[in-house]
C-alpha atoms as a PDB file:
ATOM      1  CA  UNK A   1      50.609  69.577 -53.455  1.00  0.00           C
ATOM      2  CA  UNK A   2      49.856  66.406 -51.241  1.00  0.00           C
ATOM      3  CA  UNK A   3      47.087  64.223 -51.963  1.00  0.00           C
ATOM      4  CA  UNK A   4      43.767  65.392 -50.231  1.00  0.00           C
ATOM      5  CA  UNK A   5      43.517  63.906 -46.671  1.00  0.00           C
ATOM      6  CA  UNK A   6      40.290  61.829 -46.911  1.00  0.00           C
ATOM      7  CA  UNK A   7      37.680  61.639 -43.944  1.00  0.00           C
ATOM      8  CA  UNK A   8      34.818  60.284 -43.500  1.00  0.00           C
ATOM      9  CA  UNK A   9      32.742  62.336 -40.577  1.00  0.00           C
ATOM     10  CA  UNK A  10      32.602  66.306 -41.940  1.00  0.00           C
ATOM     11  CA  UNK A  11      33.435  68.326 -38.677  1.00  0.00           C
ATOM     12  CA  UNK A  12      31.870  71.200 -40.483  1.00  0.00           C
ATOM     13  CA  UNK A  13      27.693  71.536 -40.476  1.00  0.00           C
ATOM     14  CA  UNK A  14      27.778  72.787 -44.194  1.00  0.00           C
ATOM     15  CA  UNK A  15      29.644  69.775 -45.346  1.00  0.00           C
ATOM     16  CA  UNK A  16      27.977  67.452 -42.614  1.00  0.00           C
ATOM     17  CA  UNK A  17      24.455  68.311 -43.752  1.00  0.00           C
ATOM     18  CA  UNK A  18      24.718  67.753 -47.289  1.00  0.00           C
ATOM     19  CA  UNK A  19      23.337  64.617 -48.954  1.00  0.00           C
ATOM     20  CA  UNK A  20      25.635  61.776 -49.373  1.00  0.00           C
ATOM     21  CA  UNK A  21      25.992  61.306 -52.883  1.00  0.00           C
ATOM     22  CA  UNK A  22      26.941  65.092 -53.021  1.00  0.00           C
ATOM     23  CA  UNK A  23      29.074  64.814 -50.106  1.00  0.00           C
ATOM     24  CA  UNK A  24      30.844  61.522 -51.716  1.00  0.00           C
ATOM     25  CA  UNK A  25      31.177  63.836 -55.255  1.00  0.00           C
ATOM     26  CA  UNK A  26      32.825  66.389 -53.572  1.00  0.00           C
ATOM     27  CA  UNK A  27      35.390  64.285 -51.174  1.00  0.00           C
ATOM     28  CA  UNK A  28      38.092  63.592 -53.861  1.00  0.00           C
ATOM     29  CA  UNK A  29      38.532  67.589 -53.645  1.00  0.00           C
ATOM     30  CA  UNK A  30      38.440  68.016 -50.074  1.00  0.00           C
ATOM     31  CA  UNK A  31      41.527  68.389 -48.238  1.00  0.00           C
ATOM     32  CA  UNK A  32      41.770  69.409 -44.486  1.00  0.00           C
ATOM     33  CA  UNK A  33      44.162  71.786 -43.642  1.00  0.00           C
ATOM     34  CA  UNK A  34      45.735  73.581 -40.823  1.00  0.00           C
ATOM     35  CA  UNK A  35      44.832  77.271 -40.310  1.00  0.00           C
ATOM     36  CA  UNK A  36      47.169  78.928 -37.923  1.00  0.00           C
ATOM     37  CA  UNK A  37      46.581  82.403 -36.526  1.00  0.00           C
ATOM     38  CA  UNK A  38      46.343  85.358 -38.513  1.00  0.00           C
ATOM     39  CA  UNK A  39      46.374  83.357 -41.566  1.00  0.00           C
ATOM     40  CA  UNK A  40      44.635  85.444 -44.457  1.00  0.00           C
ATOM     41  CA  UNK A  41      42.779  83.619 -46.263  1.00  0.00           C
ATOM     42  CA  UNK A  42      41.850  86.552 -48.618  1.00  0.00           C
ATOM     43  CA  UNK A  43      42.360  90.527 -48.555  1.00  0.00           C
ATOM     44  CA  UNK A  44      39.847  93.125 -49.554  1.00  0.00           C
ATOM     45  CA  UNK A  45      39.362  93.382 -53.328  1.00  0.00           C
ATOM     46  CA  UNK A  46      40.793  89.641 -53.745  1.00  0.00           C
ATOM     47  CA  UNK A  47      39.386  86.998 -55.752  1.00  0.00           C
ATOM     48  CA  UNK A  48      39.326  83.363 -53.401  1.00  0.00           C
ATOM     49  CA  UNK A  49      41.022  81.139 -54.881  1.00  0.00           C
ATOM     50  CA  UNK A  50      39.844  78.332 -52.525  1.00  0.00           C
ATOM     51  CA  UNK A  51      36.819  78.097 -49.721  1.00  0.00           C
ATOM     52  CA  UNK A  52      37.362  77.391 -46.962  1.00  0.00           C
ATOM     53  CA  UNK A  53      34.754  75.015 -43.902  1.00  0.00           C
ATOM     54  CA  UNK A  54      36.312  75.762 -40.649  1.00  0.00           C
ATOM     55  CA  UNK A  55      35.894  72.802 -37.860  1.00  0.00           C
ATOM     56  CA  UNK A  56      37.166  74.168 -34.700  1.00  0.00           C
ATOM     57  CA  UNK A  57      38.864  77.334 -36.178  1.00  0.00           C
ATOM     58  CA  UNK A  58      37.549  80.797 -35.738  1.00  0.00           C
ATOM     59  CA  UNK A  59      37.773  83.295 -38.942  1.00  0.00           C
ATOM     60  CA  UNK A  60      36.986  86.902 -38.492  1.00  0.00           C
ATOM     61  CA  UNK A  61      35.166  89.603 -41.124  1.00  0.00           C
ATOM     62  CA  UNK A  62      37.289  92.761 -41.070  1.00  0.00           C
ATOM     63  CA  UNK A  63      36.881  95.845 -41.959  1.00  0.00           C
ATOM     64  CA  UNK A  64      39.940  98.354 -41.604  1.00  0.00           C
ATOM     65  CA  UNK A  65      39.595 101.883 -41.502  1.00  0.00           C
ATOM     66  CA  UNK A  66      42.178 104.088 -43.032  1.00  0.00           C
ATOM     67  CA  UNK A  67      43.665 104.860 -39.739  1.00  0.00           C
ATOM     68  CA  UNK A  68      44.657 101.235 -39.317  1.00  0.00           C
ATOM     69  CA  UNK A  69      41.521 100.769 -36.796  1.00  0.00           C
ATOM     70  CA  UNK A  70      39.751  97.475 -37.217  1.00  0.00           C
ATOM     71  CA  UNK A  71      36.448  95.934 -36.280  1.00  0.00           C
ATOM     72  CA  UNK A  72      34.865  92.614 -37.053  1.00  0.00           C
ATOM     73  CA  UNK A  73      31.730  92.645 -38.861  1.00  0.00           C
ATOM     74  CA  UNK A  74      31.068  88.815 -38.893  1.00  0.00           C
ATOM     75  CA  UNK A  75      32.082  85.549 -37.717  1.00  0.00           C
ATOM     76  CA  UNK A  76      32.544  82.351 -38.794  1.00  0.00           C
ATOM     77  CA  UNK A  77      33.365  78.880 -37.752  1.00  0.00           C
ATOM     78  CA  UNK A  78      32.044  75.480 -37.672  1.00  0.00           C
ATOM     79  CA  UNK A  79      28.608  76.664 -39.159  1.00  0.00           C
ATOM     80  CA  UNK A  80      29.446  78.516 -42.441  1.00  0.00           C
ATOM     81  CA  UNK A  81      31.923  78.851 -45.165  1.00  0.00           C
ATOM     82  CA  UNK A  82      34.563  81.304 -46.282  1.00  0.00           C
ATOM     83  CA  UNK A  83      34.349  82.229 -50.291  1.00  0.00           C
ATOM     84  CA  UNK A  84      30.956  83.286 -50.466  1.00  0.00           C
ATOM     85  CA  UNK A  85      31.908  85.996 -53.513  1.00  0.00           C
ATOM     86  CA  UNK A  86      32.771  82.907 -55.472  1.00  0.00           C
ATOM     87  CA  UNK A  87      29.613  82.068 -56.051  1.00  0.00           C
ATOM     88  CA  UNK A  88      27.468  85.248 -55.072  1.00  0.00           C
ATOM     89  CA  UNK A  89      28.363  87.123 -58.127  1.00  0.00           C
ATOM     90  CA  UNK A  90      30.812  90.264 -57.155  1.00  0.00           C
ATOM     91  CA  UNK A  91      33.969  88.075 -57.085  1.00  0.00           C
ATOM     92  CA  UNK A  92      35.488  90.162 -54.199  1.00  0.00           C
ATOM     93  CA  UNK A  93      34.495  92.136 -51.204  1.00  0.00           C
ATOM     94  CA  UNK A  94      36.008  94.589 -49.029  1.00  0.00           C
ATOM     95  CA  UNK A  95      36.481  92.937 -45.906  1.00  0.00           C
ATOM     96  CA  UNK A  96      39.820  90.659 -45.208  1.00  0.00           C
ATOM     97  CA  UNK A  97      38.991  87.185 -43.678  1.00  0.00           C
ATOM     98  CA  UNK A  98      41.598  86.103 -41.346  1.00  0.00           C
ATOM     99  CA  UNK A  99      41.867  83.471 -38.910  1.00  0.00           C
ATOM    100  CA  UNK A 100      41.511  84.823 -35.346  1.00  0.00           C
ATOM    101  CA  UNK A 101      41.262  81.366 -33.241  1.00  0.00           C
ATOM    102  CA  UNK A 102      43.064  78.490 -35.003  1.00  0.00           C
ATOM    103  CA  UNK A 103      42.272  75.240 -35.867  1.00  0.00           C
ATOM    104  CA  UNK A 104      41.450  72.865 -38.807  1.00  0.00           C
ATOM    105  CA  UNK A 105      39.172  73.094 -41.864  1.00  0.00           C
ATOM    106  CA  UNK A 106      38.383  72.150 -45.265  1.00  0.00           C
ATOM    107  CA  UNK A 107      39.844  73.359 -48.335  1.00  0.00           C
ATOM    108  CA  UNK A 108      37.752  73.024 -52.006  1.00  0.00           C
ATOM    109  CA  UNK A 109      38.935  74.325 -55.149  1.00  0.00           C
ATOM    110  CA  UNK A 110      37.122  77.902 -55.837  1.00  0.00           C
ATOM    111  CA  UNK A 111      36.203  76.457 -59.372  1.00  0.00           C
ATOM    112  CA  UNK A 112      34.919  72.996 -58.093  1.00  0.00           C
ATOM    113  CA  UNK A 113      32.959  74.796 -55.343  1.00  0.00           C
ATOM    114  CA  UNK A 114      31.262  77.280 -58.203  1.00  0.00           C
ATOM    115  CA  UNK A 115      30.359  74.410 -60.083  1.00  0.00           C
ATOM    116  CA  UNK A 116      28.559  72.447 -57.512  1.00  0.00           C
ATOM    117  CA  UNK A 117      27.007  75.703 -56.829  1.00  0.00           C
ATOM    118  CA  UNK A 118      25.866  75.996 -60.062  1.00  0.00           C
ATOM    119  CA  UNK A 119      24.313  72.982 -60.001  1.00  0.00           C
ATOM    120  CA  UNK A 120      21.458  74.036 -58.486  1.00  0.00           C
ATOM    121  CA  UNK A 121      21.251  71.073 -55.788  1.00  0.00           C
ATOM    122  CA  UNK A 122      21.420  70.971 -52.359  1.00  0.00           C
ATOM    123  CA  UNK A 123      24.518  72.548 -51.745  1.00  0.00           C
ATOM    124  CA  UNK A 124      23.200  75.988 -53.605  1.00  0.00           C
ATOM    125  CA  UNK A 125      20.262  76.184 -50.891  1.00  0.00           C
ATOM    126  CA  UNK A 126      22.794  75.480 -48.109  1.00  0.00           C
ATOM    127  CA  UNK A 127      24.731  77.886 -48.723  1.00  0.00           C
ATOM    128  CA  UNK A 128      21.795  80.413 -50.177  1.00  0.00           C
ATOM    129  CA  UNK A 129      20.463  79.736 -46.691  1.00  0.00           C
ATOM    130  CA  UNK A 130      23.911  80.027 -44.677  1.00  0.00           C
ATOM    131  CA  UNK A 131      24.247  83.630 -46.801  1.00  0.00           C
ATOM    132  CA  UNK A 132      20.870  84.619 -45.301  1.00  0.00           C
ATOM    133  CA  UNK A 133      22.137  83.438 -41.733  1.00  0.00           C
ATOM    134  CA  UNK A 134      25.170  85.325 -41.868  1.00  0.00           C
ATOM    135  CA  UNK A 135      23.762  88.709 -43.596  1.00  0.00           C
ATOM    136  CA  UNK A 136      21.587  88.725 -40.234  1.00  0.00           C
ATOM    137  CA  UNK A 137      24.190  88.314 -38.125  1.00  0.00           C
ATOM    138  CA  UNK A 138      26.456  91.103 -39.769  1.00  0.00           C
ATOM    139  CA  UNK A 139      23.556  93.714 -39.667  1.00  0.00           C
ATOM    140  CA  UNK A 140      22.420  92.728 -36.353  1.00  0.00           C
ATOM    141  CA  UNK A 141      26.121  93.354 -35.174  1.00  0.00           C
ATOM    142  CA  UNK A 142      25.816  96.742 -36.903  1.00  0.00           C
ATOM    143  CA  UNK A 143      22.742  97.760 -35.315  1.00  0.00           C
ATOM    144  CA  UNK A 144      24.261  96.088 -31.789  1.00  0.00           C
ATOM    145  CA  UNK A 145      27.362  98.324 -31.826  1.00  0.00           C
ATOM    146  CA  UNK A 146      25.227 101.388 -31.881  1.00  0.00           C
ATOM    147  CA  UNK A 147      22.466 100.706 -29.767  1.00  0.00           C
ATOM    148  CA  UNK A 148      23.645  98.525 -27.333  1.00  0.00           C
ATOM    149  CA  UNK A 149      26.228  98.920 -24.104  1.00  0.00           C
ATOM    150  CA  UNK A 150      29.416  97.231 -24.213  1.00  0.00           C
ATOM    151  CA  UNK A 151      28.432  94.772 -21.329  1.00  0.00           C
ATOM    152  CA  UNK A 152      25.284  93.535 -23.903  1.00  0.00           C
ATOM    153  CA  UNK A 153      27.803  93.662 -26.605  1.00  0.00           C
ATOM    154  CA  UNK A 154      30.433  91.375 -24.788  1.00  0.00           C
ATOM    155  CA  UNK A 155      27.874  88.977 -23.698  1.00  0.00           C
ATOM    156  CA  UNK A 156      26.364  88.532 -27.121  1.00  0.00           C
ATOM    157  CA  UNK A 157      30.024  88.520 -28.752  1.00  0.00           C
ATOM    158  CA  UNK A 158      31.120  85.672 -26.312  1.00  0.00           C
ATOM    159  CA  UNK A 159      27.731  83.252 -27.322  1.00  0.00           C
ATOM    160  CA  UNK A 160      28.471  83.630 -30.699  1.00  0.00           C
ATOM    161  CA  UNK A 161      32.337  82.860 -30.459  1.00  0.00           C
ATOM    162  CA  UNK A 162      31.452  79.798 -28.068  1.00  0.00           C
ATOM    163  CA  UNK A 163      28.646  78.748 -30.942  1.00  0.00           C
ATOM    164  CA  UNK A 164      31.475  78.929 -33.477  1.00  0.00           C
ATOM    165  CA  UNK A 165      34.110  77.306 -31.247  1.00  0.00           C
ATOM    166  CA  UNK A 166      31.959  74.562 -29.894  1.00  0.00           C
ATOM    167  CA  UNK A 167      33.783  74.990 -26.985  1.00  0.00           C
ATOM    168  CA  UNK A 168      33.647  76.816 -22.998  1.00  0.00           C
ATOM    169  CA  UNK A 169      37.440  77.447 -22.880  1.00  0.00           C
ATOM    170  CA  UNK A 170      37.926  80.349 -25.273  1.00  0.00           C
ATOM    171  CA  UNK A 171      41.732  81.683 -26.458  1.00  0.00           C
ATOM    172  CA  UNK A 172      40.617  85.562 -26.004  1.00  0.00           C
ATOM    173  CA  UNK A 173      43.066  88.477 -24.960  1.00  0.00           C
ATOM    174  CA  UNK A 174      41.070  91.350 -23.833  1.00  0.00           C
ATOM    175  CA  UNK A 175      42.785  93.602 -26.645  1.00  0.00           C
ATOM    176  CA  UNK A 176      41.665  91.313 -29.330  1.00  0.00           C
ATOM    177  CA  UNK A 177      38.198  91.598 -27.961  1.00  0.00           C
ATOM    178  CA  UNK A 178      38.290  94.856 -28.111  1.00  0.00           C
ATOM    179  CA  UNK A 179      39.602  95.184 -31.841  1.00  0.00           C
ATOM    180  CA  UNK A 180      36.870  92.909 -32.643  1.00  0.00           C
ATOM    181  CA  UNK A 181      34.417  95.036 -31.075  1.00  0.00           C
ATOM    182  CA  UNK A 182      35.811  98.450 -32.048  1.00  0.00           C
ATOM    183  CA  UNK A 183      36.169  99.625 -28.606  1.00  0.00           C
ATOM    184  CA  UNK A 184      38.488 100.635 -26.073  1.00  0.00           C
ATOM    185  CA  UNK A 185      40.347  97.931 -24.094  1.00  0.00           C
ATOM    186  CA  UNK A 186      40.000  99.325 -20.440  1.00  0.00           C
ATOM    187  CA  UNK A 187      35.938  98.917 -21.308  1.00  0.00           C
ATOM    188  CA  UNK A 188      36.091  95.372 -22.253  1.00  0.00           C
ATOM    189  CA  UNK A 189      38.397  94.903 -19.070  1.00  0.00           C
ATOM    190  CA  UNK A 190      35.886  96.622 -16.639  1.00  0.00           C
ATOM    191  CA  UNK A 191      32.808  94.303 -18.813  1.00  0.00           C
ATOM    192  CA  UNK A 192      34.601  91.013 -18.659  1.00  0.00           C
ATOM    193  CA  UNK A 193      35.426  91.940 -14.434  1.00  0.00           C
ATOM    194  CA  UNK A 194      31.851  92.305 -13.963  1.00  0.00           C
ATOM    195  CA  UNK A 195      30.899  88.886 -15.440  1.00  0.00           C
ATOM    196  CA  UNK A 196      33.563  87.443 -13.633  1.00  0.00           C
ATOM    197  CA  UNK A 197      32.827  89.068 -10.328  1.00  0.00           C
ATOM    198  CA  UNK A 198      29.315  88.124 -11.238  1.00  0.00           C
ATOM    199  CA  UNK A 199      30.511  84.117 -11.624  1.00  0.00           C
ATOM    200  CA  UNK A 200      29.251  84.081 -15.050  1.00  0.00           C
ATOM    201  CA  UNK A 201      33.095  83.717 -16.732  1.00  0.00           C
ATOM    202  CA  UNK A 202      36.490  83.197 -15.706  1.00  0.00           C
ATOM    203  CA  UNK A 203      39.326  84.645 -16.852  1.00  0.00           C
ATOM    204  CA  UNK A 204      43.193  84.377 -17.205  1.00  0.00           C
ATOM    205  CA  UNK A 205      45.546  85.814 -18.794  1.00  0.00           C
ATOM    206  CA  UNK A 206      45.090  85.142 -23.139  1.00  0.00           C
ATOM    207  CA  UNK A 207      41.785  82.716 -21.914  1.00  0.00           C
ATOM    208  CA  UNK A 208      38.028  83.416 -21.449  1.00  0.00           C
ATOM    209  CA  UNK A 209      35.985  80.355 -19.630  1.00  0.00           C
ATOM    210  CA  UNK A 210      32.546  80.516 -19.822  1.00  0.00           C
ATOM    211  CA  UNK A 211      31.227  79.151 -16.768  1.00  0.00           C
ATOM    212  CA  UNK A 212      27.296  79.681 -16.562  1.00  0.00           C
ATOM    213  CA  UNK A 213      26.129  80.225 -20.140  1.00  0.00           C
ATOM    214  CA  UNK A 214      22.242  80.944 -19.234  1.00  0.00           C
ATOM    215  CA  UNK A 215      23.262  83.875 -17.536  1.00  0.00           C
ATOM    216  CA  UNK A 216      25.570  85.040 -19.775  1.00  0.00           C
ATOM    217  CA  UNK A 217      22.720  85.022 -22.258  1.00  0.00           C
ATOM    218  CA  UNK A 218      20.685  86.629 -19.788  1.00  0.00           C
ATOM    219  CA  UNK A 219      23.302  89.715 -19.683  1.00  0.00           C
ATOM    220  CA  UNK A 220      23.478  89.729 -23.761  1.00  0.00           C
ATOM    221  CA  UNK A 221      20.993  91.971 -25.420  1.00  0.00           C
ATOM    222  CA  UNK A 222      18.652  90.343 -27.713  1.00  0.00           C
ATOM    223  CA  UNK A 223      21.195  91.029 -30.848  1.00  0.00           C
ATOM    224  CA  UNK A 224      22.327  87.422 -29.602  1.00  0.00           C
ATOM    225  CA  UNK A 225      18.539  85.555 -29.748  1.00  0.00           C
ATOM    226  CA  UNK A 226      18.390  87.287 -33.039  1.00  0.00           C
ATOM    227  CA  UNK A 227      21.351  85.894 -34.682  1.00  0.00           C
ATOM    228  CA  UNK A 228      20.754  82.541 -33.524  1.00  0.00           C
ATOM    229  CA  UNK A 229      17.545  82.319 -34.110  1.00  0.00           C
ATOM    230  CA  UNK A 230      17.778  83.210 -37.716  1.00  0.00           C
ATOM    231  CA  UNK A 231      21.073  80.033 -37.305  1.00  0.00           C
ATOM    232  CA  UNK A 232      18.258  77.703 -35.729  1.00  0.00           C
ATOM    233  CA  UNK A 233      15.658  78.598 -38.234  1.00  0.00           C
ATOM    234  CA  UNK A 234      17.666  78.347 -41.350  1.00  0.00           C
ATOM    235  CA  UNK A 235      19.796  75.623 -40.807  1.00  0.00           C
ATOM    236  CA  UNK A 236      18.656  73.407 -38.463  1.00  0.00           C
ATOM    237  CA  UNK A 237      21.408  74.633 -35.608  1.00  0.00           C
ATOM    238  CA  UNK A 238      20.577  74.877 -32.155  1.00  0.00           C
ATOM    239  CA  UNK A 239      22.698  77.941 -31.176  1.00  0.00           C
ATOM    240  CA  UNK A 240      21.453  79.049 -28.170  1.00  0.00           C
ATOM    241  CA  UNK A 241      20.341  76.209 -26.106  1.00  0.00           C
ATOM    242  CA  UNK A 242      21.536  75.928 -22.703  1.00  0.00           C
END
């Protein structure tokens, strides 16, 4: 295996936010790697060998259905970690994590990243914290995809993917969006024309622009002030400014 790449700015908050003597104890271990699309980083049932800190990549919760039918139950990107079972006690979970919008991130060592854990220092409450952050967001989306219309649901899906993208121009297909949502792809099509008639997105073929992001909130149900609240309250990020 090459040597780790070393860097000096983390691109991920986690990493960003620690201390830096814990950052600097860590950075022999850190490498930054690419992770294409579709890349599974592990399967339901598996054991991570490694964690992964996105930067600018997008990696999907997702739960399959015997049928083959998918839907994502959480996000992540440049504001949380994949691996959480390392440390969390159960090893494994039931949900595959795979890489939905590529990019870059940070690789560490599954046993490295238990220890530090186990140190009981700053990175344990950052990610203690981040677990609470993200176990809102995955039962808010839960009680969002039963209460809520699939215009709301759209809206609050597209905040949260430009949150964990940093970014306005978003890589979506309307028949991912709709796998990721569990719903049928002529309803996303008729949501996302609305938004667009409405000047609140753009969209082209395999892109998604979001053009007025106020309003778009504005159209989201509150699922969306939820989630990032918990984000902004926990962590320190400011999710849903303007």
């Amino acid at each position: 295996m090459s040597e780790p790449e070393i860097f000096n700015k983390p691109k991920n908050h986690l990493l960003a936010a620690l201390p830096d003597e814990d950052y600097q104890r860590l950075l022999p271990h850190l490498e930054e790697v690419q992770l294409p699309l579709r890349k599974i980083l592990y399967e339901p049932g598996e054991t991570p060998s490694a964690v992964y800190f996105p930067n600018n990549a997008m990696v999907s919760l997702v739960a399959t259905m015997e049928d083959g039918a998918t839907v994502e139950v959480g996000l992540v990107g440049a504001e949380g970690v994949i691996g959480l079972p390392i440390v969390l006690g159960g090893k494994a979970t039931v949900y595959q994590a795979i890489v939905q919008l590529p990019g870059t991130g940070t690789r560490l060592d599954a046993d490295i990243f238990k220890a530090e854990f186990e140190r009981g220092e700053y990175l344990q409450r950052l990610v203690l914290l981040y677990t609470q952050a993200l176990l809102t967001q995955v039962s808010q989306n839960a009680v969002c995809n039963r209460l809520h219309t699939i215009d709301e649901r759209l809206g609050r899906w597209l905040l949260s993917v430009q949150d964990s993208l940093e970014a306005d121009e978003l890589p979506l297909t309307q028949e991912f969006i709709s796998q990721m949502l569990g719903t049928r792809r002529a309803s996303v099509t008729v949501a996302a024309g609305s938004l667009q008639e409405q000047g609140i997105i753009s969209y082209s073929r395999g892109k998604i622009t979001i053009l007025n992001r106020e309003r778009l909130r504005e159209k989201s149900c509150e699922c969306y002030n939820v989630i990032s609240g918990e984000f902004n309250r926990l962590l320190g990020l400011k999710r849903n400014s303007s």
